[in-house]
PDB file of N, CA and C in Angstrom:
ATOM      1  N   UNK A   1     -27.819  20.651  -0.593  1.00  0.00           N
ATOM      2  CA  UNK A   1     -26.588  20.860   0.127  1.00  0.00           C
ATOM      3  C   UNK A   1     -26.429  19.766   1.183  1.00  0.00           C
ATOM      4  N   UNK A   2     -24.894  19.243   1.592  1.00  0.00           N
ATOM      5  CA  UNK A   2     -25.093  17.984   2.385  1.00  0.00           C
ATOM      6  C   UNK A   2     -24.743  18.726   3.753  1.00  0.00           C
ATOM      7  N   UNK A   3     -25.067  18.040   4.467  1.00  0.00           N
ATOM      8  CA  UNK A   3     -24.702  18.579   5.869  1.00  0.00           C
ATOM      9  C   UNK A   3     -23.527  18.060   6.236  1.00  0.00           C
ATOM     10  N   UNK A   4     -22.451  18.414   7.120  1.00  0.00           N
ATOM     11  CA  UNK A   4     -21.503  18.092   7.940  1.00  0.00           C
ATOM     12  C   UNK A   4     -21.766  16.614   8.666  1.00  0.00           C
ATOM     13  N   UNK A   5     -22.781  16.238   8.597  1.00  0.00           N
ATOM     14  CA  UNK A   5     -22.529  15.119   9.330  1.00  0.00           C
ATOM     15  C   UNK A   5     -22.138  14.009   8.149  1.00  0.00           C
ATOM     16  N   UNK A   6     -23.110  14.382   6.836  1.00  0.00           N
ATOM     17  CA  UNK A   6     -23.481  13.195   5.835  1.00  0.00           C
ATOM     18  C   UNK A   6     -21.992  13.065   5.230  1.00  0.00           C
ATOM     19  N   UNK A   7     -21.135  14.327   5.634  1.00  0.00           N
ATOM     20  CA  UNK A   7     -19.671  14.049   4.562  1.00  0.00           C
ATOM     21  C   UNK A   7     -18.817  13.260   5.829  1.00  0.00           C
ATOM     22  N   UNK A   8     -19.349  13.432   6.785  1.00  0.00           N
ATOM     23  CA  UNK A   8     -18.458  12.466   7.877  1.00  0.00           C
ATOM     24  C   UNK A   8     -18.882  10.777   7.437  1.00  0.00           C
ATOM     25  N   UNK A   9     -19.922  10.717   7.765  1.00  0.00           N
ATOM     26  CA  UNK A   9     -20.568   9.318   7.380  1.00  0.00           C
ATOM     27  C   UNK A   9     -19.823   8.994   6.051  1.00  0.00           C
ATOM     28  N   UNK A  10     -19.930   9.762   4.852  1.00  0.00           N
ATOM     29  CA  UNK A  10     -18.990   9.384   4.145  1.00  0.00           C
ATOM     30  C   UNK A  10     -17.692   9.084   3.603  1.00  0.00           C
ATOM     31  N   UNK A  11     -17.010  10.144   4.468  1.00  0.00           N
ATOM     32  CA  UNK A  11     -15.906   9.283   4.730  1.00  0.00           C
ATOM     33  C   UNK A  11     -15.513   8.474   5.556  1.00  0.00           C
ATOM     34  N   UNK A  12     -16.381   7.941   6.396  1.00  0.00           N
ATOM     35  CA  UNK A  12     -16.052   7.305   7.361  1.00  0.00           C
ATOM     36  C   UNK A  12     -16.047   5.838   6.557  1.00  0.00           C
ATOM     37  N   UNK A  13     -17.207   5.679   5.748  1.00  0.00           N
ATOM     38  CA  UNK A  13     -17.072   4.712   4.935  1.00  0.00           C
ATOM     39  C   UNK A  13     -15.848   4.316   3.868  1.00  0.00           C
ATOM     40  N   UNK A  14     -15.619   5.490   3.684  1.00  0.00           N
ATOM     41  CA  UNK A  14     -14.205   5.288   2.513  1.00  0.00           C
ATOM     42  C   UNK A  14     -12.756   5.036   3.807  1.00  0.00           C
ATOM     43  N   UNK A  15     -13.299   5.210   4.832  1.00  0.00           N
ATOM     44  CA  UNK A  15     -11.969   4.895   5.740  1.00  0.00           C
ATOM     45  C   UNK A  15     -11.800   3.461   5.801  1.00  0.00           C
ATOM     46  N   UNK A  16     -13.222   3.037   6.202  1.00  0.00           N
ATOM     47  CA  UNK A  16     -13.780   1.476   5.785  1.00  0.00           C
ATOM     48  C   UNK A  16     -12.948   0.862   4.911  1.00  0.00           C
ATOM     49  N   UNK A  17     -13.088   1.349   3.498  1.00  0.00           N
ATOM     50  CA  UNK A  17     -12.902   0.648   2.578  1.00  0.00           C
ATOM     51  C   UNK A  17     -11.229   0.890   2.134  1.00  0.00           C
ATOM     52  N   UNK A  18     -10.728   1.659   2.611  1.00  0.00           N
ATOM     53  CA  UNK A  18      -9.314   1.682   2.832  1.00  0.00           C
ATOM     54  C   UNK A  18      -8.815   0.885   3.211  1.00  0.00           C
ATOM     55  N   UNK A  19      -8.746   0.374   4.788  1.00  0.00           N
ATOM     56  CA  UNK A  19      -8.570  -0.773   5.686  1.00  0.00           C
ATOM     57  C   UNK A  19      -9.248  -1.843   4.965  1.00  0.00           C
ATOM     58  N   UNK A  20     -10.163  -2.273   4.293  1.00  0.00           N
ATOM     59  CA  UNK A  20     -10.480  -3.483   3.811  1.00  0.00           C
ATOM     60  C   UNK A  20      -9.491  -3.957   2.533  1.00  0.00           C
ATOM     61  N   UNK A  21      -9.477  -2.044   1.565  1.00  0.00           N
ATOM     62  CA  UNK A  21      -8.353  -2.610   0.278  1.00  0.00           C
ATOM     63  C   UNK A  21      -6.989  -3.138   1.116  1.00  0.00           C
ATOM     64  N   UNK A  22      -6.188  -2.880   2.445  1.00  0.00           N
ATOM     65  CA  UNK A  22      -5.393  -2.515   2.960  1.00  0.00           C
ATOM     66  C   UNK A  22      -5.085  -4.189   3.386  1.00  0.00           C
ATOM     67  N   UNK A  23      -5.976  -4.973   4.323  1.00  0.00           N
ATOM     68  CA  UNK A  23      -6.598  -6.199   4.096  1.00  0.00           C
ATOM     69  C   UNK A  23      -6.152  -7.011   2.812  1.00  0.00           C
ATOM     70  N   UNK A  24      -6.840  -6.755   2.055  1.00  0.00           N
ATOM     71  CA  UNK A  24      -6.439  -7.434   0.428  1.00  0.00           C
ATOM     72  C   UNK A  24      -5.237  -7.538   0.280  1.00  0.00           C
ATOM     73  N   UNK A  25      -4.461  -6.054   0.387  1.00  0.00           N
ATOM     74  CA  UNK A  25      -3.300  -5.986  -0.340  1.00  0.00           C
ATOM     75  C   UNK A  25      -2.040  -7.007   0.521  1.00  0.00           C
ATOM     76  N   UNK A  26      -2.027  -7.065   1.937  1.00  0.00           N
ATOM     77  CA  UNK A  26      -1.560  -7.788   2.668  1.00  0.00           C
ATOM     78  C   UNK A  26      -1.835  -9.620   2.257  1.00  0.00           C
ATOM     79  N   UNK A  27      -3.020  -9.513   2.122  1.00  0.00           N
ATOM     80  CA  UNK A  27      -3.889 -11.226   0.885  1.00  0.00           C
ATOM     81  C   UNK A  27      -2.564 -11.252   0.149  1.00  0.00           C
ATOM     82  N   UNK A  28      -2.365 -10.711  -0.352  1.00  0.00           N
ATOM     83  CA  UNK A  28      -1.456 -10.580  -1.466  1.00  0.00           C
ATOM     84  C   UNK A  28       0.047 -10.790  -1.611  1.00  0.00           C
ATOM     85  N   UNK A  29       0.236  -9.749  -0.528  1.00  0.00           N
ATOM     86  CA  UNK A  29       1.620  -9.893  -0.114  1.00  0.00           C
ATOM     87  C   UNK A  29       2.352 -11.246   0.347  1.00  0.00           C
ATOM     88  N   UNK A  30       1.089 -11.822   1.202  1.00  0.00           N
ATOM     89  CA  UNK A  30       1.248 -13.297   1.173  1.00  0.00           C
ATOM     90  C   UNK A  30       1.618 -13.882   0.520  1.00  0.00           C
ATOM     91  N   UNK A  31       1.299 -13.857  -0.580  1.00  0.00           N
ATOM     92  CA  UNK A  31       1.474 -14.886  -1.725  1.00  0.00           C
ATOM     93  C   UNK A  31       2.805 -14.624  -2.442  1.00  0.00           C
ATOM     94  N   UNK A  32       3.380 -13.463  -1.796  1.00  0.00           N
ATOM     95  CA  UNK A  32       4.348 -12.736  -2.611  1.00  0.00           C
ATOM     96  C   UNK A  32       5.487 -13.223  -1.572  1.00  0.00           C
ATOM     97  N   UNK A  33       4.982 -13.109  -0.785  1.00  0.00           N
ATOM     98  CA  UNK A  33       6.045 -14.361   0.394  1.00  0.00           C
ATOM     99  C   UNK A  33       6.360 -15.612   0.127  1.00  0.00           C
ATOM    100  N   UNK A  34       5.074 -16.398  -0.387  1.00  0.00           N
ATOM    101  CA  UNK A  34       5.334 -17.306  -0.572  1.00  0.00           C
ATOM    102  C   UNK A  34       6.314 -17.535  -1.579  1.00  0.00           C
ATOM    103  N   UNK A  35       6.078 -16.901  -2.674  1.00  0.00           N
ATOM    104  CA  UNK A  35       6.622 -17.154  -4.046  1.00  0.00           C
ATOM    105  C   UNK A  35       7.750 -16.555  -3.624  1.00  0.00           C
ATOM    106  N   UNK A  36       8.720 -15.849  -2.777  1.00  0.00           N
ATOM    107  CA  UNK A  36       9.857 -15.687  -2.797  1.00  0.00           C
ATOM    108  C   UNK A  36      10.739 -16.379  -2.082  1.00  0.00           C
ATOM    109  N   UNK A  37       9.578 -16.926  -0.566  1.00  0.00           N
ATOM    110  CA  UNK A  37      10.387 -18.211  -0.197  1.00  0.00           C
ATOM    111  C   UNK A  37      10.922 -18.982  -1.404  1.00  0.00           C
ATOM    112  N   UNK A  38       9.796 -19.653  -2.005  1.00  0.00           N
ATOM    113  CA  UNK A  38      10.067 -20.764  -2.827  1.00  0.00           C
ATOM    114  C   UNK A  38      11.552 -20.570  -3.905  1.00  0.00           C
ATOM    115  N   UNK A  39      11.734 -19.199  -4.523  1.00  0.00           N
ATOM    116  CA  UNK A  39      12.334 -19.062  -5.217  1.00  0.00           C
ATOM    117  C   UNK A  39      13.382 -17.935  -4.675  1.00  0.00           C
ATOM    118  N   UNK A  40      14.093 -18.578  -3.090  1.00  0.00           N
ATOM    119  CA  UNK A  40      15.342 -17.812  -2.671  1.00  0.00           C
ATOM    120  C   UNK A  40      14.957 -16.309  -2.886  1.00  0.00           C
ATOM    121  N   UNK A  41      14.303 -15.254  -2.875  1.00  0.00           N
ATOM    122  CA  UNK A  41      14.290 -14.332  -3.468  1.00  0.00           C
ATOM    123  C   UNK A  41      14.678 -13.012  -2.114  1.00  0.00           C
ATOM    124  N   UNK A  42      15.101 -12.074  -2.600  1.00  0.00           N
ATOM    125  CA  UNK A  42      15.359 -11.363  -0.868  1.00  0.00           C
ATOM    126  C   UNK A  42      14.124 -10.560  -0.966  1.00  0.00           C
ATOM    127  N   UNK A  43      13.385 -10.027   0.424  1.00  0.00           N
ATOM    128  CA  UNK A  43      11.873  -9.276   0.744  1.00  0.00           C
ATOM    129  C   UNK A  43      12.236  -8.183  -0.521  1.00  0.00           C
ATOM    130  N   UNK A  44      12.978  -7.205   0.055  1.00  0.00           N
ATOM    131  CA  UNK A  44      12.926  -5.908  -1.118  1.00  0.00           C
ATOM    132  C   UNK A  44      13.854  -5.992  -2.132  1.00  0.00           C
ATOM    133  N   UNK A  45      13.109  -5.991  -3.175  1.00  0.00           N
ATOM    134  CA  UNK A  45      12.929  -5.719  -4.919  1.00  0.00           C
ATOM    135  C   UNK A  45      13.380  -4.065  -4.910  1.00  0.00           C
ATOM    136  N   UNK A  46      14.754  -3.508  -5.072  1.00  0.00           N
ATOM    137  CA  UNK A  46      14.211  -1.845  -5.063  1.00  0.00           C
ATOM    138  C   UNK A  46      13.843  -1.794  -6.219  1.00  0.00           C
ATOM    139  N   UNK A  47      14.374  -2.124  -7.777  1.00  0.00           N
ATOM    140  CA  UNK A  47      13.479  -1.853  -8.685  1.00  0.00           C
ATOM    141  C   UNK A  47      12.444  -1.527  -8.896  1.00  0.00           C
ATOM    142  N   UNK A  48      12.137  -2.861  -8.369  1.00  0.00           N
ATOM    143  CA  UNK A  48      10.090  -3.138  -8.462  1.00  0.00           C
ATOM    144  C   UNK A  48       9.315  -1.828  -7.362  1.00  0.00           C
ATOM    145  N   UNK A  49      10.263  -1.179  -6.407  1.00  0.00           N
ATOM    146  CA  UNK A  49       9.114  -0.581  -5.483  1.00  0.00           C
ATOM    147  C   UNK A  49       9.422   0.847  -6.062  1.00  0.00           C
ATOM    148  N   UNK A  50      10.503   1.638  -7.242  1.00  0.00           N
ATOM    149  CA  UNK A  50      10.316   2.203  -7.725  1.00  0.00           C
ATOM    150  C   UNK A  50       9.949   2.452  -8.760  1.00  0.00           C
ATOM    151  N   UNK A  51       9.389   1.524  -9.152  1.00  0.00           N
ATOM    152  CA  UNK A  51       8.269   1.439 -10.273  1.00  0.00           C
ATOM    153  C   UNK A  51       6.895   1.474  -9.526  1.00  0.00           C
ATOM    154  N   UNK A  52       7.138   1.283  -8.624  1.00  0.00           N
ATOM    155  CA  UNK A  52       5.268   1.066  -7.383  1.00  0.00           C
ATOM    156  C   UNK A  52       5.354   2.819  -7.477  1.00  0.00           C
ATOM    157  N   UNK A  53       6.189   3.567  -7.008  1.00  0.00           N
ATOM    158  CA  UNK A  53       6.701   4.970  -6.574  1.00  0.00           C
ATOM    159  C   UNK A  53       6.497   5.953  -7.626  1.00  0.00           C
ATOM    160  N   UNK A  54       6.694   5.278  -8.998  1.00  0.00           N
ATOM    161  CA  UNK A  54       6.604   6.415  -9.826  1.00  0.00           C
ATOM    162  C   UNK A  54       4.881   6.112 -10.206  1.00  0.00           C
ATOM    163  N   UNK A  55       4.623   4.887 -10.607  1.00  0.00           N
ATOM    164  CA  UNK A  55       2.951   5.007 -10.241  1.00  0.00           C
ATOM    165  C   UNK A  55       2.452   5.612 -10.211  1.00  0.00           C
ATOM    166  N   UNK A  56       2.515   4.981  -7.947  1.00  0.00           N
ATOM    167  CA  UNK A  56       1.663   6.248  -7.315  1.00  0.00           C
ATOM    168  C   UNK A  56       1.608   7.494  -7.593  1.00  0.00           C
ATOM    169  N   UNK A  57       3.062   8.512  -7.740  1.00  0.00           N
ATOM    170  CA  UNK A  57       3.343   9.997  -7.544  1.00  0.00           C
ATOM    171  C   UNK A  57       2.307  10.237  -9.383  1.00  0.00           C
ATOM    172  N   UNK A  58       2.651   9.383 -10.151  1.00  0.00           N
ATOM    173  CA  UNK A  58       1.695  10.053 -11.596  1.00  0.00           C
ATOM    174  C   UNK A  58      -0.045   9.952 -11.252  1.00  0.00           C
ATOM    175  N   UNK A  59      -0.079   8.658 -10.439  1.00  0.00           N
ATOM    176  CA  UNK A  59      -1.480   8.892 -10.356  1.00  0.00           C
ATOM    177  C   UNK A  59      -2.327   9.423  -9.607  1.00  0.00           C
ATOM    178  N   UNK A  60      -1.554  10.182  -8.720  1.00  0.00           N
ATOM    179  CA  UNK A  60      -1.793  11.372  -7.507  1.00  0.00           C
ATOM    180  C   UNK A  60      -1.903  12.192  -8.407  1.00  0.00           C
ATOM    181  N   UNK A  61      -0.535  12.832  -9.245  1.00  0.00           N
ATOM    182  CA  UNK A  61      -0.724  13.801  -9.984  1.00  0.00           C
ATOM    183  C   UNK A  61      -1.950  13.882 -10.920  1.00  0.00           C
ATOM    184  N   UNK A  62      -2.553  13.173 -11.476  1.00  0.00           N
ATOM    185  CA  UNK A  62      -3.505  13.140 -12.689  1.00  0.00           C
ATOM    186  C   UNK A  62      -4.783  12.812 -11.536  1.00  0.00           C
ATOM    187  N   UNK A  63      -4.725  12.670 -10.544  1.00  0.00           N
ATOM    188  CA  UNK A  63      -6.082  12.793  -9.538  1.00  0.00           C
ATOM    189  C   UNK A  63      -5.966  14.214  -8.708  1.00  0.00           C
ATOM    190  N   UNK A  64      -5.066  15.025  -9.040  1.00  0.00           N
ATOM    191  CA  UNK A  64      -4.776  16.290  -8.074  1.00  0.00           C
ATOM    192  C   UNK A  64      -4.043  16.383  -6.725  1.00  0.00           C
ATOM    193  N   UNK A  65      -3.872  15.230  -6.292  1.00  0.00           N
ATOM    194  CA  UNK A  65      -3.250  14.961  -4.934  1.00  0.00           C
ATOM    195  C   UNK A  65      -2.169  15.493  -4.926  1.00  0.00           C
ATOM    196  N   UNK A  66      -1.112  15.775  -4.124  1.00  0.00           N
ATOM    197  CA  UNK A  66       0.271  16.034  -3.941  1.00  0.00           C
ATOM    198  C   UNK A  66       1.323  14.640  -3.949  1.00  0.00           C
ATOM    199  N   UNK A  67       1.700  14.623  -4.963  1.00  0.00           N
ATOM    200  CA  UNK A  67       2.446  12.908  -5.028  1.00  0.00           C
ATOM    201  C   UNK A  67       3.324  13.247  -3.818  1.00  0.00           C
ATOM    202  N   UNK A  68       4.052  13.761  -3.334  1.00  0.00           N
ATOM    203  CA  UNK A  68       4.952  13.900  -2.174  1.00  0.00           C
ATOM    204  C   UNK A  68       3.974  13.361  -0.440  1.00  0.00           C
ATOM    205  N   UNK A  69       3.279  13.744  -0.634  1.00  0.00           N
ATOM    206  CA  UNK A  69       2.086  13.113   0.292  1.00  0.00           C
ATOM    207  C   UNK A  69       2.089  11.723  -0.115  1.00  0.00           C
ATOM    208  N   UNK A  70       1.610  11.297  -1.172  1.00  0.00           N
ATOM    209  CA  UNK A  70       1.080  10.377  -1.824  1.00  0.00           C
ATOM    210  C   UNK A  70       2.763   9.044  -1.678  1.00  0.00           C
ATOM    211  N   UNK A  71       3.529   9.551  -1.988  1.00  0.00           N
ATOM    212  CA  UNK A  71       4.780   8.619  -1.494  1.00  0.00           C
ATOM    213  C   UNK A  71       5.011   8.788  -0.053  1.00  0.00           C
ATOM    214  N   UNK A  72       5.045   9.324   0.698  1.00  0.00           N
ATOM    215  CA  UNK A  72       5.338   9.276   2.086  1.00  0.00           C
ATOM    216  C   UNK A  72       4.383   8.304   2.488  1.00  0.00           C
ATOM    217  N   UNK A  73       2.751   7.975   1.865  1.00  0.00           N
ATOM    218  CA  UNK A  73       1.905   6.994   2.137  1.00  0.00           C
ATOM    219  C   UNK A  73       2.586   6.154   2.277  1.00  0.00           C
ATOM    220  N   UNK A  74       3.109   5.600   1.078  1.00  0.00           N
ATOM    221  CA  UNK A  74       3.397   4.724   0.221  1.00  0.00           C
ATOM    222  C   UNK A  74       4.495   3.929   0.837  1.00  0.00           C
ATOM    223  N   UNK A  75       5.407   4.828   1.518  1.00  0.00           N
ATOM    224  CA  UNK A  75       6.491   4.344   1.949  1.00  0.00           C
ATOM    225  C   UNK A  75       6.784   3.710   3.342  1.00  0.00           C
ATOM    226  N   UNK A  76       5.546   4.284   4.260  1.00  0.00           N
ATOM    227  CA  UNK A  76       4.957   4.047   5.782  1.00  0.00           C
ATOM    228  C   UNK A  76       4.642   2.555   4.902  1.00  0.00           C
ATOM    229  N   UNK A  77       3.559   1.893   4.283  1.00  0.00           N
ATOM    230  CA  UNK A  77       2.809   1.029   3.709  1.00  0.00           C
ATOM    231  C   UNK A  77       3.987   0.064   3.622  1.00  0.00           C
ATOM    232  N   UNK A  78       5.000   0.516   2.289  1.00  0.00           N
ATOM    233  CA  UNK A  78       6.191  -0.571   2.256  1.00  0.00           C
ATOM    234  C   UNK A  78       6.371  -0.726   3.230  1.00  0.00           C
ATOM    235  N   UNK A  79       6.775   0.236   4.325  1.00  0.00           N
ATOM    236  CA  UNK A  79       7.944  -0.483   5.428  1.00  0.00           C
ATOM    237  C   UNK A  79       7.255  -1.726   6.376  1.00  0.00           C
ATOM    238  N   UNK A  80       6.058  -1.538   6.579  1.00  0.00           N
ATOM    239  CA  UNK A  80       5.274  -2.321   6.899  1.00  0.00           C
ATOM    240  C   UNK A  80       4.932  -3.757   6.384  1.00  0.00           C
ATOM    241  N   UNK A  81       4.761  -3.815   5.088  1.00  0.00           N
ATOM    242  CA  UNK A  81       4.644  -4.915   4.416  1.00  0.00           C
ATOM    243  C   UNK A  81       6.030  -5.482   4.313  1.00  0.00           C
ATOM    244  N   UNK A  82       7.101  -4.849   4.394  1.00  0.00           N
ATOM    245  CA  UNK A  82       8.588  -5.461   3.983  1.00  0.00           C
ATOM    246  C   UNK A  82       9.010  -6.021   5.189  1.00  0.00           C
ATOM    247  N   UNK A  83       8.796  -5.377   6.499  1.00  0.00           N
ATOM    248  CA  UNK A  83       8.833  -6.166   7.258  1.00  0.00           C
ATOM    249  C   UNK A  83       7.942  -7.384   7.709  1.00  0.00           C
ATOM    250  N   UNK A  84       6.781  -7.708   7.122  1.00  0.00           N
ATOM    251  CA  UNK A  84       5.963  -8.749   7.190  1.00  0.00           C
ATOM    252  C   UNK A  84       6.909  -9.854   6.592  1.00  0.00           C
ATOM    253  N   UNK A  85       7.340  -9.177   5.041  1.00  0.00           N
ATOM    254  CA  UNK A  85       8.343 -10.230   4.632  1.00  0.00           C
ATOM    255  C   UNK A  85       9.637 -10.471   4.691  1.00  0.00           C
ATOM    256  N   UNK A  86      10.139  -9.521   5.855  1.00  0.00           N
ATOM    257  CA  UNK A  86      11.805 -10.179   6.393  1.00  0.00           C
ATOM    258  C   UNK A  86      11.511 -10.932   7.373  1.00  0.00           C
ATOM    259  N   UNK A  87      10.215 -10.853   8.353  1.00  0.00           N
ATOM    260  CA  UNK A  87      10.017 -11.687   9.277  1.00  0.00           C
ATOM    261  C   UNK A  87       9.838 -12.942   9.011  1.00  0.00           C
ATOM    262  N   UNK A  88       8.881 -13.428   8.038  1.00  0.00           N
ATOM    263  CA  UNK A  88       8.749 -14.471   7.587  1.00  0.00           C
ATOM    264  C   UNK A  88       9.964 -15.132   6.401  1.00  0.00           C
ATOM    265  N   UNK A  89      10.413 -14.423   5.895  1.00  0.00           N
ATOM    266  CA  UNK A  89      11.567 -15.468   5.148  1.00  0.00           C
ATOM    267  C   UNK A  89      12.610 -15.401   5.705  1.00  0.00           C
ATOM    268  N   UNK A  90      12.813 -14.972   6.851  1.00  0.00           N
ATOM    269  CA  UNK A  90      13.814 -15.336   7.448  1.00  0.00           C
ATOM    270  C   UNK A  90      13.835 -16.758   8.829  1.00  0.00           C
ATOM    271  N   UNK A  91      12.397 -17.271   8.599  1.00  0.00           N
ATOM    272  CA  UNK A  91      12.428 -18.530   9.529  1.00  0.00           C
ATOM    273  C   UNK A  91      12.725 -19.829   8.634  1.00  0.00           C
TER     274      UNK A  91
END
């Protein structure tokens, strides 16, 4: 049986590794800046982020999560990253 502390320690680590995927994904976004500077493109795609949307909510569902949780993530996350990229393509 684990003790209360060992499931803290463990998630404390997966909080870790949240903020590090979180890290990456911003790596990324970069590049997604770049490539839209280059090619006139405007920050938000709605297409593309409801295709990100239906995704997430199936793969919450088929992991047990509540996709309604699971998009409200999702959508804090966009607004964040979208403004990374109105700030920058707009200089």
């Amino acid at each position: 049986m684990s003790t209360l502390d060992e499931h803290r320690q463990a998630i404390d680590v997966i909080d870790a590794q949240i903020i590090d995927l979180l890290a990456a994904r911003k790596a990324e976004v970069e590049g997604v800046i770049r490539y839209k500077a280059e090619h006139n493109m405007a920050p938000l795609q709605p297409a593309r982020f409801q295709a990100v949307l239906d995704k997430c909510r199936q793969r919450a569902t088929d992991n047990k999560l509540d996709p309604d949780v699971v998009e409200a993530i999702w959508h804090t996350m966009h607004q964040y990253f979208l403004k990374l990229e109105g700030e920058a393509l707009s200089k």
